[in-house]
N, C-alpha and C. Protein backbone atom coordinates (compact mmCIF):
# COMPACT_ATOMS: atom_id res chain seq x y z
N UNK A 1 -91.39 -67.29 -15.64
CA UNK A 1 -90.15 -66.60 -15.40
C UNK A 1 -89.70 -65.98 -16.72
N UNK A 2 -89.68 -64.19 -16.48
CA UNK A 2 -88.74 -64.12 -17.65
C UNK A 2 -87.39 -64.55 -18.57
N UNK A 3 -87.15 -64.39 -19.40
CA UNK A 3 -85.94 -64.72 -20.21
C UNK A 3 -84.21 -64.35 -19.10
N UNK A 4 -84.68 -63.45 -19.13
CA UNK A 4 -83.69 -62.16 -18.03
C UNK A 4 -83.49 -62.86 -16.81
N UNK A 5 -84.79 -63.04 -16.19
CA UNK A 5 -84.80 -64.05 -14.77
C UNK A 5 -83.73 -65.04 -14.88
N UNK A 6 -84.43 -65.94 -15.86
CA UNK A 6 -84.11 -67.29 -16.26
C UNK A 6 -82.25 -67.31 -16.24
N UNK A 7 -81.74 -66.77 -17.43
CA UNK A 7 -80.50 -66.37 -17.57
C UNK A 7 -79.84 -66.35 -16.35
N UNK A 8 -80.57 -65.14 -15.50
CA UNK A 8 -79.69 -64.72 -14.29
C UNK A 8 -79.51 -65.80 -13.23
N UNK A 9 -80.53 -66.69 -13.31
CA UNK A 9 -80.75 -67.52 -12.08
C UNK A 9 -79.75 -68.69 -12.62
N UNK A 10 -79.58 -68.85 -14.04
CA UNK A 10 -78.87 -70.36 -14.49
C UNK A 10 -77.11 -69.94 -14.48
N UNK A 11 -76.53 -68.34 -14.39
CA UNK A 11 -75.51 -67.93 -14.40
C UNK A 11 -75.23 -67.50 -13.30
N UNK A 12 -75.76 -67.63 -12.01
CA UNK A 12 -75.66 -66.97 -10.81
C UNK A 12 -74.47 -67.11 -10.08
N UNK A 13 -73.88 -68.56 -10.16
CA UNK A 13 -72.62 -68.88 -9.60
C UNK A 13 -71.74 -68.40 -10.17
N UNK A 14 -71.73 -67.37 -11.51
CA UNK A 14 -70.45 -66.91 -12.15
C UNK A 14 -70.76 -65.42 -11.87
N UNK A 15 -71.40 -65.05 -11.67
CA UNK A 15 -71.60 -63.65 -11.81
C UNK A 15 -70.96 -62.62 -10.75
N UNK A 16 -70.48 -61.86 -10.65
CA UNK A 16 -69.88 -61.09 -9.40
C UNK A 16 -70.83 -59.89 -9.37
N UNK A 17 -70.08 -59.00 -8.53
CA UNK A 17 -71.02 -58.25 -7.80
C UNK A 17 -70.98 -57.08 -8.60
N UNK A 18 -70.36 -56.78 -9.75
CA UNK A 18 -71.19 -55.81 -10.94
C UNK A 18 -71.47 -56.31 -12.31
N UNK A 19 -72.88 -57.77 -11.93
CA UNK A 19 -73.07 -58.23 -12.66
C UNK A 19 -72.86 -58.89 -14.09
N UNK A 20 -71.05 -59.02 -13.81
CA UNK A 20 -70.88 -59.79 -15.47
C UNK A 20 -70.35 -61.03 -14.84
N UNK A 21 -69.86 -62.15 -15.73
CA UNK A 21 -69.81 -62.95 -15.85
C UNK A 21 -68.16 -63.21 -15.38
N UNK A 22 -67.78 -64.06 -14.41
CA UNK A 22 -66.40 -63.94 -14.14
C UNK A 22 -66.03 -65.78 -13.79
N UNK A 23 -64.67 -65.66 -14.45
CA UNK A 23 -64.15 -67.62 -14.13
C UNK A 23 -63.52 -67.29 -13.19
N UNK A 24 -62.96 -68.54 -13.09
CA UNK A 24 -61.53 -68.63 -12.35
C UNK A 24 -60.27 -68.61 -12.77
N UNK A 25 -59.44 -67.92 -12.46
CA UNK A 25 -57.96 -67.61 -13.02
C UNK A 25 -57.66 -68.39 -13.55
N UNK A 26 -57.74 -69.92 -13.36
CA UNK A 26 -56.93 -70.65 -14.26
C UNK A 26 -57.82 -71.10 -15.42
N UNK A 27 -58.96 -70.70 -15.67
CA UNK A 27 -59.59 -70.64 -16.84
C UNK A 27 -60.02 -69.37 -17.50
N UNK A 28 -59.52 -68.94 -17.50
CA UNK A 28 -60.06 -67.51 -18.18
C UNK A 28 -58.66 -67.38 -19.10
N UNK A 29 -58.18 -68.10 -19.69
CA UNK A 29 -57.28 -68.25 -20.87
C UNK A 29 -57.35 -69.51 -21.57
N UNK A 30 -57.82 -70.62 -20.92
CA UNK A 30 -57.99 -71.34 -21.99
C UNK A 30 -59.23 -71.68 -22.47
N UNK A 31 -58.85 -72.31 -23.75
CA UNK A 31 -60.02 -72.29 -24.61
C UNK A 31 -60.75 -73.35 -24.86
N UNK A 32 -60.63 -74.55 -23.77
CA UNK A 32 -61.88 -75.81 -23.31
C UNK A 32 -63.23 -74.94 -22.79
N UNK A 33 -64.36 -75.41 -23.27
CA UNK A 33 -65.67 -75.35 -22.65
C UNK A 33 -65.50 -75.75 -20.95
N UNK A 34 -64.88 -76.15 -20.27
CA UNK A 34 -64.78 -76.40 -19.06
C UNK A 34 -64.85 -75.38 -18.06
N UNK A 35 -65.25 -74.28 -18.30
CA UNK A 35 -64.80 -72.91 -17.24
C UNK A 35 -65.89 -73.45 -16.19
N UNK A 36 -64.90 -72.99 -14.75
CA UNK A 36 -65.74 -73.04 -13.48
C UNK A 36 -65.24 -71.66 -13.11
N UNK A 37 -66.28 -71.67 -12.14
CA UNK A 37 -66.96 -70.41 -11.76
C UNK A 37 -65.48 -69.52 -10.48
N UNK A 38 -65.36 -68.07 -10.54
CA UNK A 38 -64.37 -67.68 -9.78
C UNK A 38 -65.05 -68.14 -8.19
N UNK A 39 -65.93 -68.56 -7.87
CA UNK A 39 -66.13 -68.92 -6.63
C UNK A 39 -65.79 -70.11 -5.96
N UNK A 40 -65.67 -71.34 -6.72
CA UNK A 40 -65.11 -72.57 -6.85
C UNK A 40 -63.83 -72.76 -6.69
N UNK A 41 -63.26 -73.50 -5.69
CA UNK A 41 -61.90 -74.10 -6.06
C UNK A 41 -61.98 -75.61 -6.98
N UNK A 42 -61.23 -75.29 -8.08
CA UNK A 42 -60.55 -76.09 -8.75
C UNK A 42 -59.73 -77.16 -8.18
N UNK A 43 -60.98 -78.14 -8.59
CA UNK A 43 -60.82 -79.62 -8.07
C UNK A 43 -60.35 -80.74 -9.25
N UNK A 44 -60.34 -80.60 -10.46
CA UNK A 44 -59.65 -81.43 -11.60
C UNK A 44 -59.94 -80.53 -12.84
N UNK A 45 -58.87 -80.26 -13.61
CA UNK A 45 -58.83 -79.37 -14.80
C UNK A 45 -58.17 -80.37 -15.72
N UNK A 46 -59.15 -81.00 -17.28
CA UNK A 46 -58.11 -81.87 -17.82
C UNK A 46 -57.01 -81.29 -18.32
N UNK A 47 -57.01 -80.14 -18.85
CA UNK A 47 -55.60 -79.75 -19.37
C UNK A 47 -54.84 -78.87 -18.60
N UNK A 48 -54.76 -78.80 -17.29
CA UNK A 48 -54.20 -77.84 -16.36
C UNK A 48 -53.03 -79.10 -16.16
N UNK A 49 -51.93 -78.42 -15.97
CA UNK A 49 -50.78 -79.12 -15.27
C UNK A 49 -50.21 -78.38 -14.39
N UNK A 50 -49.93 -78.61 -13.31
CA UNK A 50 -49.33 -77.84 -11.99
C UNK A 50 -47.76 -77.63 -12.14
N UNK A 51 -47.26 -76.77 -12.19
CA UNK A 51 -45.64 -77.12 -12.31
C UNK A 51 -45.12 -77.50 -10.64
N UNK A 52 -45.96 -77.33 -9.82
CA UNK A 52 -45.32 -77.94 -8.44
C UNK A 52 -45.67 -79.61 -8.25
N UNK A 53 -46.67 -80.12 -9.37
CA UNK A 53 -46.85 -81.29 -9.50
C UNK A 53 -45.46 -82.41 -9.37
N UNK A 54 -45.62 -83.36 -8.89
CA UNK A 54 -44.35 -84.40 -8.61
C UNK A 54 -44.79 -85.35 -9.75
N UNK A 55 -43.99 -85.92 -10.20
CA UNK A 55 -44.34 -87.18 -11.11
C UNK A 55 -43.53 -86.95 -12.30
């Protein structure tokens, strides 16, 4: 497998449909290594706090 292949196949879940690289809104500002993919719902973010959160 090429380099190119390789890449594309290990970034596939982030990639949209004019091929760049895209998160999810609530990560695409901060600056943890944690980014999930805009296709994913966000299921635990350690430094996300909800302001509709109770507690």
């Amino acid at each position: 497998m090429s380099r190119s292949k390789h890449w594309k196949s290990e970034w596939d879940m982030f990639l949209g449909s004019d091929g760049r690289r895209k998160y999810n809104p609530l990560c695409k500002k901060c600056a943890k290594d944690c980014k999930q993919s805009y296709k994913a719902i966000v299921v635990e973010c350690p430094s996300y706090i909800s302001k509709r959160r109770q507690g």
